[in-house]
PDB file of N, CA and C in Angstrom:
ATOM      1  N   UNK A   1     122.053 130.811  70.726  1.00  0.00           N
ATOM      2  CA  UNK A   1     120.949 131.398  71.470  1.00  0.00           C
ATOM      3  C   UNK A   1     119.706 130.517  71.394  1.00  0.00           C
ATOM      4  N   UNK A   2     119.499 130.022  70.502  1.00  0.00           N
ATOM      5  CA  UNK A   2     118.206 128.870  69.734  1.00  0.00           C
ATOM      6  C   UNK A   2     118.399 127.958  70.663  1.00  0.00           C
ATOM      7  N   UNK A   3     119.387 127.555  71.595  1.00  0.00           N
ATOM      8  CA  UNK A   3     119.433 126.247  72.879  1.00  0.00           C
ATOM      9  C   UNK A   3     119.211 126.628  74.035  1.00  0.00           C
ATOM     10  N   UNK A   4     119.493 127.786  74.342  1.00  0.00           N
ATOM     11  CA  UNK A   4     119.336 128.666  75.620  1.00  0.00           C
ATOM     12  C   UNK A   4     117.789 128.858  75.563  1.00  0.00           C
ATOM     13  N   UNK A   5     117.570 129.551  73.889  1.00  0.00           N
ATOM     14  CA  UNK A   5     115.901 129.702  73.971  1.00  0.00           C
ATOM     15  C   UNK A   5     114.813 128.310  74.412  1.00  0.00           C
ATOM     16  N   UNK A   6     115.267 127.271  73.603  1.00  0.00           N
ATOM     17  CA  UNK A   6     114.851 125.677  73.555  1.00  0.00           C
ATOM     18  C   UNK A   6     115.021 125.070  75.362  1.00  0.00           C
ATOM     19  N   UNK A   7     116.104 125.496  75.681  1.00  0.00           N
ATOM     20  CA  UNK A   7     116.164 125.090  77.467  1.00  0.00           C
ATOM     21  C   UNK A   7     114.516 125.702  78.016  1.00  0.00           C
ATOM     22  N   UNK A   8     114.973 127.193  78.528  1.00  0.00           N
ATOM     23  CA  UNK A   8     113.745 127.587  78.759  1.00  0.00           C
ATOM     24  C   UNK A   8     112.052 127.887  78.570  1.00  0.00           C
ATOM     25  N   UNK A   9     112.127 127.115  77.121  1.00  0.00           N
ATOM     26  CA  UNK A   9     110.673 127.136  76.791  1.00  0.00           C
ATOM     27  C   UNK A   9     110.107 125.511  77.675  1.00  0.00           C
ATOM     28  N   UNK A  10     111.258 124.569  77.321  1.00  0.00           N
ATOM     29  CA  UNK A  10     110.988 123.514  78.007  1.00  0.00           C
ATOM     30  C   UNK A  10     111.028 123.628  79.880  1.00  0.00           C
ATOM     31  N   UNK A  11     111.622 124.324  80.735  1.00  0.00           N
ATOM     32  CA  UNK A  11     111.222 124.739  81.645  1.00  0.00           C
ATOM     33  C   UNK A  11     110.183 125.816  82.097  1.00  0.00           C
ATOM     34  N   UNK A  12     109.558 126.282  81.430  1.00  0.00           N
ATOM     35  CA  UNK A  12     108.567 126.968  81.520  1.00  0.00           C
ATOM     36  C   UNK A  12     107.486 125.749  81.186  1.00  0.00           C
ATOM     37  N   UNK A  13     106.868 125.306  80.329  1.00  0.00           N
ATOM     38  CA  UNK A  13     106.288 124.074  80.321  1.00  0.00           C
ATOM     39  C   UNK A  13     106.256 122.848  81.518  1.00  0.00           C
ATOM     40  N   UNK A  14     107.566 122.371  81.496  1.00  0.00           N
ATOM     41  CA  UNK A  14     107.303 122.005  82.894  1.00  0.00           C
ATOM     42  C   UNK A  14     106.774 122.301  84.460  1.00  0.00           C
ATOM     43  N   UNK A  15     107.788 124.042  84.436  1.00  0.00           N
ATOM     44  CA  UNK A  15     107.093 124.940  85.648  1.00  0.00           C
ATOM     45  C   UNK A  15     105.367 124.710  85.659  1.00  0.00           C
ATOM     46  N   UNK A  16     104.601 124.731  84.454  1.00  0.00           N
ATOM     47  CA  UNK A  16     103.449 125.095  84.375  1.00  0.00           C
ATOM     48  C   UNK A  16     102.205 123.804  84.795  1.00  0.00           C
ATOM     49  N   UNK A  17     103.426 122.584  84.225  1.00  0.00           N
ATOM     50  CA  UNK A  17     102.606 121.332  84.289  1.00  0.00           C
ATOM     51  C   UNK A  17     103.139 121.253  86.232  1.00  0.00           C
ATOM     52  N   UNK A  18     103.929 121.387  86.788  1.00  0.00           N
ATOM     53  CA  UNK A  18     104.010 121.210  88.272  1.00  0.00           C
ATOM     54  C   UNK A  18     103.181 122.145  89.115  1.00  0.00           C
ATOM     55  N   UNK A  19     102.975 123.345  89.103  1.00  0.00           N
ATOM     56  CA  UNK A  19     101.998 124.414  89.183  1.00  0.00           C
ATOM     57  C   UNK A  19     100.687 123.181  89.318  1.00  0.00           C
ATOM     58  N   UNK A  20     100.137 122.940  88.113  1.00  0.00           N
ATOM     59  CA  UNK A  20      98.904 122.345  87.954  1.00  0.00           C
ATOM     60  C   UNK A  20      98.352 121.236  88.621  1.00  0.00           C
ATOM     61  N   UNK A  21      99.462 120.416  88.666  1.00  0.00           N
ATOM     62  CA  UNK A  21      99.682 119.251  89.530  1.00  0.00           C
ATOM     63  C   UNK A  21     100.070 119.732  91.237  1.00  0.00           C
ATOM     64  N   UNK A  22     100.819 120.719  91.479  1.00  0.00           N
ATOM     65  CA  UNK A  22     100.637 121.191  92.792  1.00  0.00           C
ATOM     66  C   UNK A  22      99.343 121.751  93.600  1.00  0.00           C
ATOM     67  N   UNK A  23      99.261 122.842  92.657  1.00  0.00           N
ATOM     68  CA  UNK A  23      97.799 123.373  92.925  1.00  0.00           C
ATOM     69  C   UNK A  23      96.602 122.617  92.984  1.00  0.00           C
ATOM     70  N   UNK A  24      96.377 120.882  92.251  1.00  0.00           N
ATOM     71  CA  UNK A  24      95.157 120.265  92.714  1.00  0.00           C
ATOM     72  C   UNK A  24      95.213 119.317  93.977  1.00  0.00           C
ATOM     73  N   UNK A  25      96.413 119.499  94.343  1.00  0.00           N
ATOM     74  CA  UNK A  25      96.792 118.404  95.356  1.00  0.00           C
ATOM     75  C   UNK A  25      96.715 119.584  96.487  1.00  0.00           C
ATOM     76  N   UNK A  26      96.898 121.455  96.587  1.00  0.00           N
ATOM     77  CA  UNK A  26      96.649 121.882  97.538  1.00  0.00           C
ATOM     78  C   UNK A  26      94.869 121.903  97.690  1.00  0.00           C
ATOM     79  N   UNK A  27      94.535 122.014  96.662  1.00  0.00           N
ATOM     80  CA  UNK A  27      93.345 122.437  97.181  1.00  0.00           C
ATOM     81  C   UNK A  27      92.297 121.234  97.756  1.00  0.00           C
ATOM     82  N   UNK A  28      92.728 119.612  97.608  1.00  0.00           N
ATOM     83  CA  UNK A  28      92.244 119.303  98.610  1.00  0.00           C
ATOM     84  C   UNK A  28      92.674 118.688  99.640  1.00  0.00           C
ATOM     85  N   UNK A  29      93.509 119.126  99.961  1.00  0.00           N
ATOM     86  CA  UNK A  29      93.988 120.041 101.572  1.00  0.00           C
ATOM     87  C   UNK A  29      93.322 120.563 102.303  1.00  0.00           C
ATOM     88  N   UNK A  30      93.088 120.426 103.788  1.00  0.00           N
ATOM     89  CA  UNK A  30      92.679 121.549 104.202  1.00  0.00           C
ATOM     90  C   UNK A  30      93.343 123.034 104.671  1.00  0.00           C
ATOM     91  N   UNK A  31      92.395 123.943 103.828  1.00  0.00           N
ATOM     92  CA  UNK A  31      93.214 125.362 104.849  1.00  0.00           C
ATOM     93  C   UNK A  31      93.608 126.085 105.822  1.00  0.00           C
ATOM     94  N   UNK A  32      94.762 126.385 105.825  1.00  0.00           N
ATOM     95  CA  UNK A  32      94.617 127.199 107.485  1.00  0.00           C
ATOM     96  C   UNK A  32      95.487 126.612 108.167  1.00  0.00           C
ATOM     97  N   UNK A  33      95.821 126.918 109.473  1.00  0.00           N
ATOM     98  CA  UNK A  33      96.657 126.828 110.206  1.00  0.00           C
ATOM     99  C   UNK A  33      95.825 126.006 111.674  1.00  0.00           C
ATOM    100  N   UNK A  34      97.024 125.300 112.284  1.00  0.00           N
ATOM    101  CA  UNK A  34      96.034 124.305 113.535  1.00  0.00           C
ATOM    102  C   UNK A  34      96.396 125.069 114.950  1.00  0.00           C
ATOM    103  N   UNK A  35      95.435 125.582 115.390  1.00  0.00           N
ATOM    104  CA  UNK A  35      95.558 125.984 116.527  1.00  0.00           C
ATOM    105  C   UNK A  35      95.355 125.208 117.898  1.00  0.00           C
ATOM    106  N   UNK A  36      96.179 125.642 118.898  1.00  0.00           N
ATOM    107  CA  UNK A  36      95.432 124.224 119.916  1.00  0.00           C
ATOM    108  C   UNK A  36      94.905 125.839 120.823  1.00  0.00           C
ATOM    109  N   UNK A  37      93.789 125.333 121.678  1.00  0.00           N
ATOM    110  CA  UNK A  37      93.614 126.511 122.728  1.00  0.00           C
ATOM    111  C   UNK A  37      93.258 125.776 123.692  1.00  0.00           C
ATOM    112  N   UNK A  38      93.518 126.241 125.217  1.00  0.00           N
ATOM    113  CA  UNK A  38      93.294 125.502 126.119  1.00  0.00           C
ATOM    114  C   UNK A  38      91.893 125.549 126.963  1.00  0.00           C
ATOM    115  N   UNK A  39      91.132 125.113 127.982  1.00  0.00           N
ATOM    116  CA  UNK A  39      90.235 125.617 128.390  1.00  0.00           C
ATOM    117  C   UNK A  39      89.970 124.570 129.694  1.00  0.00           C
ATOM    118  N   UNK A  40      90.247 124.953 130.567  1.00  0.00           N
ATOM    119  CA  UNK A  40      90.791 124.203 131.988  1.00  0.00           C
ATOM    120  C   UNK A  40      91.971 123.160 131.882  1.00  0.00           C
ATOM    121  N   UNK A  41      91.792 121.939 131.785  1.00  0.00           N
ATOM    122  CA  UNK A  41      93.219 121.259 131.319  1.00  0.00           C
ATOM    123  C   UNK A  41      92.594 120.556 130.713  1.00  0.00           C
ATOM    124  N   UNK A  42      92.013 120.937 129.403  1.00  0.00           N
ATOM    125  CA  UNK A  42      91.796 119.676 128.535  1.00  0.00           C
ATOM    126  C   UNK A  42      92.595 120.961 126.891  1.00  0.00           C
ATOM    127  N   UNK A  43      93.375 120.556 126.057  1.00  0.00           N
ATOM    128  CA  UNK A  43      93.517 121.057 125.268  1.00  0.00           C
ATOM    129  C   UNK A  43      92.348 120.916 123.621  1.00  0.00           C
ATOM    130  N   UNK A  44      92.340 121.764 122.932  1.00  0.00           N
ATOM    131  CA  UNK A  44      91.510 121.083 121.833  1.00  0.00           C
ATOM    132  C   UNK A  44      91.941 121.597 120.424  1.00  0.00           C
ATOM    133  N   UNK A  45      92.173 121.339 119.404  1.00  0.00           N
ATOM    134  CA  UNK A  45      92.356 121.417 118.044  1.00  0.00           C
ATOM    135  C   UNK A  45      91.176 122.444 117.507  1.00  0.00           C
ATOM    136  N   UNK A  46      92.021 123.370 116.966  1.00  0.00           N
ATOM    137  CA  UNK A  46      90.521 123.852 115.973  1.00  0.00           C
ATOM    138  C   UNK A  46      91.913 124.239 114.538  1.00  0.00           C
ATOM    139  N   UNK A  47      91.096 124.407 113.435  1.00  0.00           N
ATOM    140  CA  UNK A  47      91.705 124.802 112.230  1.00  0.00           C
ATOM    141  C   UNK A  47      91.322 126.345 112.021  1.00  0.00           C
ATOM    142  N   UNK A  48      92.458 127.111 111.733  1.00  0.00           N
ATOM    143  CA  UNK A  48      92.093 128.652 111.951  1.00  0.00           C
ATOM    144  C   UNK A  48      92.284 129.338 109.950  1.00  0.00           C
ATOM    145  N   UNK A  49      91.394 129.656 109.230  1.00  0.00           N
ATOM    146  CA  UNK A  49      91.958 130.171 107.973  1.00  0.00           C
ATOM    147  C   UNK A  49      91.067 131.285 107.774  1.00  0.00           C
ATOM    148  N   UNK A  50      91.586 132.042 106.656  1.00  0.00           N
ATOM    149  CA  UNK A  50      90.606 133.179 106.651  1.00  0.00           C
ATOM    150  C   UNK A  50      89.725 133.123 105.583  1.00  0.00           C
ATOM    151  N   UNK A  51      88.729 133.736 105.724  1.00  0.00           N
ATOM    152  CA  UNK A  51      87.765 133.532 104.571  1.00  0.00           C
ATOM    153  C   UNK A  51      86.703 135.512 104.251  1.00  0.00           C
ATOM    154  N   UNK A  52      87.193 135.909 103.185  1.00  0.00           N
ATOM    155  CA  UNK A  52      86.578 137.453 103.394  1.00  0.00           C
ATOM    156  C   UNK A  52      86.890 138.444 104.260  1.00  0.00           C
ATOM    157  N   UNK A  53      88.218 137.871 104.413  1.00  0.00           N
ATOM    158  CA  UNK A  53      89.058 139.341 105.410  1.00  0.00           C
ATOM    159  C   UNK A  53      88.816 138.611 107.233  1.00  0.00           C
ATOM    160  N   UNK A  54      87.824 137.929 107.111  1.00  0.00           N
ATOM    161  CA  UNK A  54      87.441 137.155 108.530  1.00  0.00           C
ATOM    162  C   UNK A  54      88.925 135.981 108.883  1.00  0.00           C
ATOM    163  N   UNK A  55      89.138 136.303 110.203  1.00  0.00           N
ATOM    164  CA  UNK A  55      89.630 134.397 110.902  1.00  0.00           C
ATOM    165  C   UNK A  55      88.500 133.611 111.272  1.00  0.00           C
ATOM    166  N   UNK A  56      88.870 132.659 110.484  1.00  0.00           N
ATOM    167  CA  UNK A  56      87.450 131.405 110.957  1.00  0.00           C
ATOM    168  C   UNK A  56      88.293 130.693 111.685  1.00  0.00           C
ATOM    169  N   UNK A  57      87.225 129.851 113.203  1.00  0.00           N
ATOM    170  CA  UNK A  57      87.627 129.070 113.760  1.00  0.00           C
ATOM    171  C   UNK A  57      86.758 127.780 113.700  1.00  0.00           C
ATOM    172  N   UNK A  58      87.655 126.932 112.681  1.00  0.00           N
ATOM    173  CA  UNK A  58      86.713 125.355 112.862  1.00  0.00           C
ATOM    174  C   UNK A  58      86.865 124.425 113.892  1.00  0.00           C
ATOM    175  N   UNK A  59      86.426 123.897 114.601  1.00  0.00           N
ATOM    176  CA  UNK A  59      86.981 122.937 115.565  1.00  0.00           C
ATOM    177  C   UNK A  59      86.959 121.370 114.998  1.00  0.00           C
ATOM    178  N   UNK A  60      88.018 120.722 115.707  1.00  0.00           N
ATOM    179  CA  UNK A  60      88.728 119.772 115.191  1.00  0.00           C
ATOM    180  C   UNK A  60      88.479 118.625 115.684  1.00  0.00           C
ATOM    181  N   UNK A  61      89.230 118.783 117.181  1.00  0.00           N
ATOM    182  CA  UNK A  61      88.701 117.455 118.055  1.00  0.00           C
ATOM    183  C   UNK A  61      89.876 118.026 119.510  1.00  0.00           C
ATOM    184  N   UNK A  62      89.231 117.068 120.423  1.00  0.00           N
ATOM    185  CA  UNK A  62      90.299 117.119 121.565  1.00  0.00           C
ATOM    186  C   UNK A  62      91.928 116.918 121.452  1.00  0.00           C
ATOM    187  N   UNK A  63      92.660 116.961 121.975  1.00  0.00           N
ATOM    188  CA  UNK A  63      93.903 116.600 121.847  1.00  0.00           C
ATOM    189  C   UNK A  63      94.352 115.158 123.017  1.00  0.00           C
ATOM    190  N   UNK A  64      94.833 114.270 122.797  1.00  0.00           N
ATOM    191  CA  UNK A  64      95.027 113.742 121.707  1.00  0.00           C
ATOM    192  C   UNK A  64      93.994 113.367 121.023  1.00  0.00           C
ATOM    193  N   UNK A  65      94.017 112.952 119.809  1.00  0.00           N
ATOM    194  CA  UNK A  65      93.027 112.455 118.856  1.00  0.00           C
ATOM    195  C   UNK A  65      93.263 111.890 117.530  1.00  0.00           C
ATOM    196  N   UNK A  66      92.646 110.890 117.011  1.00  0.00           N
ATOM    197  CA  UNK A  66      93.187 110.400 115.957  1.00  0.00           C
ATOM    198  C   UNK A  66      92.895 111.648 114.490  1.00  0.00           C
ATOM    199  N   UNK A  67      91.979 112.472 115.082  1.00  0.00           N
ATOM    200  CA  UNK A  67      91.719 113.351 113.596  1.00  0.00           C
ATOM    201  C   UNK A  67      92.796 114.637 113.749  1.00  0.00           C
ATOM    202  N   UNK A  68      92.766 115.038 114.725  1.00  0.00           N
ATOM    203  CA  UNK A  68      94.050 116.022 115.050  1.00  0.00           C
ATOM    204  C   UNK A  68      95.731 115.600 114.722  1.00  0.00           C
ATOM    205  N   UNK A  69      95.825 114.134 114.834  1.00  0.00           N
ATOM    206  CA  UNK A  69      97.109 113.441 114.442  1.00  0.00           C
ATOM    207  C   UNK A  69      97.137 113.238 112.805  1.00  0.00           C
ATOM    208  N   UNK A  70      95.900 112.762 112.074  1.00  0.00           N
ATOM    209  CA  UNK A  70      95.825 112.505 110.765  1.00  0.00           C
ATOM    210  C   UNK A  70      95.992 114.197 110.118  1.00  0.00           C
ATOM    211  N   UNK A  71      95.280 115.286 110.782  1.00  0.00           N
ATOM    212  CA  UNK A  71      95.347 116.610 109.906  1.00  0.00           C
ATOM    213  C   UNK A  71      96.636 117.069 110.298  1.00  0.00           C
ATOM    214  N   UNK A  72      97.360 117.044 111.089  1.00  0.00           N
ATOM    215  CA  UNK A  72      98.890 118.026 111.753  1.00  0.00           C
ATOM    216  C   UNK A  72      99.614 117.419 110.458  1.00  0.00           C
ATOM    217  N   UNK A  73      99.983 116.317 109.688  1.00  0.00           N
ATOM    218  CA  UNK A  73     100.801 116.319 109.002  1.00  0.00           C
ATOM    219  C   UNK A  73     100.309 116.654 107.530  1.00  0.00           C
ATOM    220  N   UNK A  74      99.024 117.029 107.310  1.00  0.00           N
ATOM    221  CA  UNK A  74      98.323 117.492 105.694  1.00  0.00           C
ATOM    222  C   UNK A  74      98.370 119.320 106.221  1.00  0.00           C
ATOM    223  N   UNK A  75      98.009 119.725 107.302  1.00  0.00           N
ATOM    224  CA  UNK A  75      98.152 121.065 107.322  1.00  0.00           C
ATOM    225  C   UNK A  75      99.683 121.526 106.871  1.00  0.00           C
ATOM    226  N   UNK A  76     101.103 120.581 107.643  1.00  0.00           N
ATOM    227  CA  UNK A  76     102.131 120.380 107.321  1.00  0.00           C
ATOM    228  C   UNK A  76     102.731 120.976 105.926  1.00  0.00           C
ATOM    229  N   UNK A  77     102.065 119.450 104.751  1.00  0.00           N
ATOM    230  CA  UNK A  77     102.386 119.528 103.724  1.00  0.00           C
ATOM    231  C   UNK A  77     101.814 120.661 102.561  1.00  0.00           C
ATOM    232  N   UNK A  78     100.819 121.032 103.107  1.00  0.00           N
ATOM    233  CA  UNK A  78      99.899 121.964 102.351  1.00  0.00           C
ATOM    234  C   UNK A  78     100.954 123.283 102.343  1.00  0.00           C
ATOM    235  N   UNK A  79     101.544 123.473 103.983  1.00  0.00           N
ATOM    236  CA  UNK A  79     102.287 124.775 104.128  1.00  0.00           C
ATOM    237  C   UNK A  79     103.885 124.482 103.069  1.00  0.00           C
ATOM    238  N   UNK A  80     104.376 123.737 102.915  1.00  0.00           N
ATOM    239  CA  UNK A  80     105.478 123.360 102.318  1.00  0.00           C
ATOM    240  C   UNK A  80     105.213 123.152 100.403  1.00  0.00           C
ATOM    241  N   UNK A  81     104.001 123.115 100.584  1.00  0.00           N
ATOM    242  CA  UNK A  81     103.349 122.761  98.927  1.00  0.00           C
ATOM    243  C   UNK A  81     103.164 124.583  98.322  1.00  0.00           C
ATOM    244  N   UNK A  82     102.483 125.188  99.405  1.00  0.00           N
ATOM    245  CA  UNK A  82     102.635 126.744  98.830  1.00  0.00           C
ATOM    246  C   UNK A  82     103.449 127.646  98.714  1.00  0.00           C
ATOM    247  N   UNK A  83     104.666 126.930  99.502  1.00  0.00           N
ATOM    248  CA  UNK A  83     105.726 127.357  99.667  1.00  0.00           C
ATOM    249  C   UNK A  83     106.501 127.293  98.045  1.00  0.00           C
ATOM    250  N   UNK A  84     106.300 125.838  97.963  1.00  0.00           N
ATOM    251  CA  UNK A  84     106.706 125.566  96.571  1.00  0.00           C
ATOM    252  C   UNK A  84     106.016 126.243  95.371  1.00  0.00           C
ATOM    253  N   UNK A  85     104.901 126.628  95.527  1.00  0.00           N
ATOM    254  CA  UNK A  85     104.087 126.968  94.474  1.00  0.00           C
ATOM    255  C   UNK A  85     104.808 128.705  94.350  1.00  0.00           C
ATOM    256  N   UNK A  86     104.763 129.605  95.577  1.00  0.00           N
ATOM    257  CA  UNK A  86     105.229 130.854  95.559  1.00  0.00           C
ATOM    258  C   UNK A  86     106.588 130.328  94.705  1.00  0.00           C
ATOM    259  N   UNK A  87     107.102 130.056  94.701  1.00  0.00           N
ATOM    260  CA  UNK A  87     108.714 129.964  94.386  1.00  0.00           C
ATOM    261  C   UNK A  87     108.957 129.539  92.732  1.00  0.00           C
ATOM    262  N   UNK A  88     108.041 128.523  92.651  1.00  0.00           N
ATOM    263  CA  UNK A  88     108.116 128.833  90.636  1.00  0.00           C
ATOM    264  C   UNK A  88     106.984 129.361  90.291  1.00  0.00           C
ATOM    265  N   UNK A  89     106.183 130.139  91.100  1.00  0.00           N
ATOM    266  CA  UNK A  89     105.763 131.444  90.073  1.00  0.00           C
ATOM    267  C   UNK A  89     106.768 132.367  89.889  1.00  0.00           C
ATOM    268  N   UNK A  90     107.565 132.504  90.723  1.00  0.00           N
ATOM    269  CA  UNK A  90     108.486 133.315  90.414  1.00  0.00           C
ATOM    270  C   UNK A  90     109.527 133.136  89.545  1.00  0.00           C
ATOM    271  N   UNK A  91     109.682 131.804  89.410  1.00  0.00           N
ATOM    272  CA  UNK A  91     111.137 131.077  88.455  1.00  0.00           C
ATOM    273  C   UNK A  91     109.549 131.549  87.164  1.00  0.00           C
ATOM    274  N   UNK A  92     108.665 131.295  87.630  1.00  0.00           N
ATOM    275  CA  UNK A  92     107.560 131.006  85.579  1.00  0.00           C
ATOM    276  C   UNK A  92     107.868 132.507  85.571  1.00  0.00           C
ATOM    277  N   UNK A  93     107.590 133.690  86.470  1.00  0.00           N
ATOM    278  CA  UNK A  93     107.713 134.969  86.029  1.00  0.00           C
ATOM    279  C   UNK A  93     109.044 135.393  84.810  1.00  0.00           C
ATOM    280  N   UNK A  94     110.362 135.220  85.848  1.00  0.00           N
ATOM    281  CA  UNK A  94     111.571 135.352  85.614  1.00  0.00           C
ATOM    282  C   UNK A  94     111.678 134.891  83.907  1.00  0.00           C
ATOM    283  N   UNK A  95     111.485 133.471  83.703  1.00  0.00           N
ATOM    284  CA  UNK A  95     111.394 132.893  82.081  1.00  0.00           C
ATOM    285  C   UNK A  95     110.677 133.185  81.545  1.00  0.00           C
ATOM    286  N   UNK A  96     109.031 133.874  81.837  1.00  0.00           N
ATOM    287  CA  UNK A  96     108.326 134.390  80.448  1.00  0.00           C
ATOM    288  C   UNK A  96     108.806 136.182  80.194  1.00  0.00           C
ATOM    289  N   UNK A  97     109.862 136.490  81.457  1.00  0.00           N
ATOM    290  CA  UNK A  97     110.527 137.777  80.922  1.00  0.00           C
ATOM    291  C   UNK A  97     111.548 137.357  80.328  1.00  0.00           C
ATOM    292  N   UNK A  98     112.169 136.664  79.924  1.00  0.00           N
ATOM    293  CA  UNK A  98     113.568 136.303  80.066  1.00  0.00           C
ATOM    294  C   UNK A  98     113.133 135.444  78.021  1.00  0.00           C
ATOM    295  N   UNK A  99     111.792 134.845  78.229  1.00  0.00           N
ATOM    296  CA  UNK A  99     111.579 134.243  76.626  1.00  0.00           C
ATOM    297  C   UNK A  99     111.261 135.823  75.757  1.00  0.00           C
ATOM    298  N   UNK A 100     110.589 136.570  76.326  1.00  0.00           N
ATOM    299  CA  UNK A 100     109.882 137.953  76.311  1.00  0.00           C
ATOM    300  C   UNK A 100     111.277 138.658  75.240  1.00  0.00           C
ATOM    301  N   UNK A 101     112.153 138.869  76.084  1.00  0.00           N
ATOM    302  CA  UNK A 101     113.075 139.754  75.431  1.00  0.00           C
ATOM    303  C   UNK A 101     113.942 138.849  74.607  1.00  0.00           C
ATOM    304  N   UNK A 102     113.552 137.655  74.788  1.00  0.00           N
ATOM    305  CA  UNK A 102     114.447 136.637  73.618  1.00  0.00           C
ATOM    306  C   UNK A 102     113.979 136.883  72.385  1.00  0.00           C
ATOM    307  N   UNK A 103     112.825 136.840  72.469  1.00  0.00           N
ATOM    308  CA  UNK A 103     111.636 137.164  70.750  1.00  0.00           C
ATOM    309  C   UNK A 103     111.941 138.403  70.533  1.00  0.00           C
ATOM    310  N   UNK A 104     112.621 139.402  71.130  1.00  0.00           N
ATOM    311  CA  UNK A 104     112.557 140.831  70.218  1.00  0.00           C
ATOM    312  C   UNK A 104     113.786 140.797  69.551  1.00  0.00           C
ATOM    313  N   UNK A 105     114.765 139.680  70.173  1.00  0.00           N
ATOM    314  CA  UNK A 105     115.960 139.981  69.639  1.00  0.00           C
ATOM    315  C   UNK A 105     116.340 139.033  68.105  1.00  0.00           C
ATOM    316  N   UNK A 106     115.034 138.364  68.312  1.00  0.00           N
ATOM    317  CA  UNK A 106     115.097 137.269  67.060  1.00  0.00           C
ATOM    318  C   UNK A 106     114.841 138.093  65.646  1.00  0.00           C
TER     319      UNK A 106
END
């Protein structure tokens, strides 16, 4: 049981150090989602996130554009980075229940 326990203390540690290292690389990211909206035939970029229960709309630039091309693939990764982050809080949940009932049985 002492290797099973020793596995998961060392994945919980790790979970925690990737967490930390994920989470500073989302936050400077920008937030939110990229909206295009149209308005006769010119299209335009704005960044849509919420802030206090509000949708904010930032605007971006026209479409095409070199700042609308540089943010589409960081809005991208940001969505795929929280994705990751939801998913081992849940693996960190699962192992500090899972170390939890290991210590009562010791």
């Amino acid at each position: 049981m002492s290797v099973i326990y020793g596995v998961l203390e060392e994945e919980r540690e790790h979970l925690e150090s990737a967490l930390k290292l994920y989470s500073e690389r989302v936050a400077k990211m920008p937030r939110g989602s990229l909206w295009i909206k149209r308005q006769g035939n010119r299209r335009y970029a704005y960044l849509a996130y919420r802030e206090g229960g509000k949708v904010h709309f930032q605007y971006i630039a026209p479409i095409p554009s070199r700042k609308h091309t540089e943010l589409e693939p960081q809005v991208k990764e940001r969505r795929i980075l929280m994705d990751s982050i939801r998913k081992m809080k849940k693996d960190l949940r699962i192992i500090e229940r899972t170390l939890k009932y290991a210590k009562r049985g010791k």
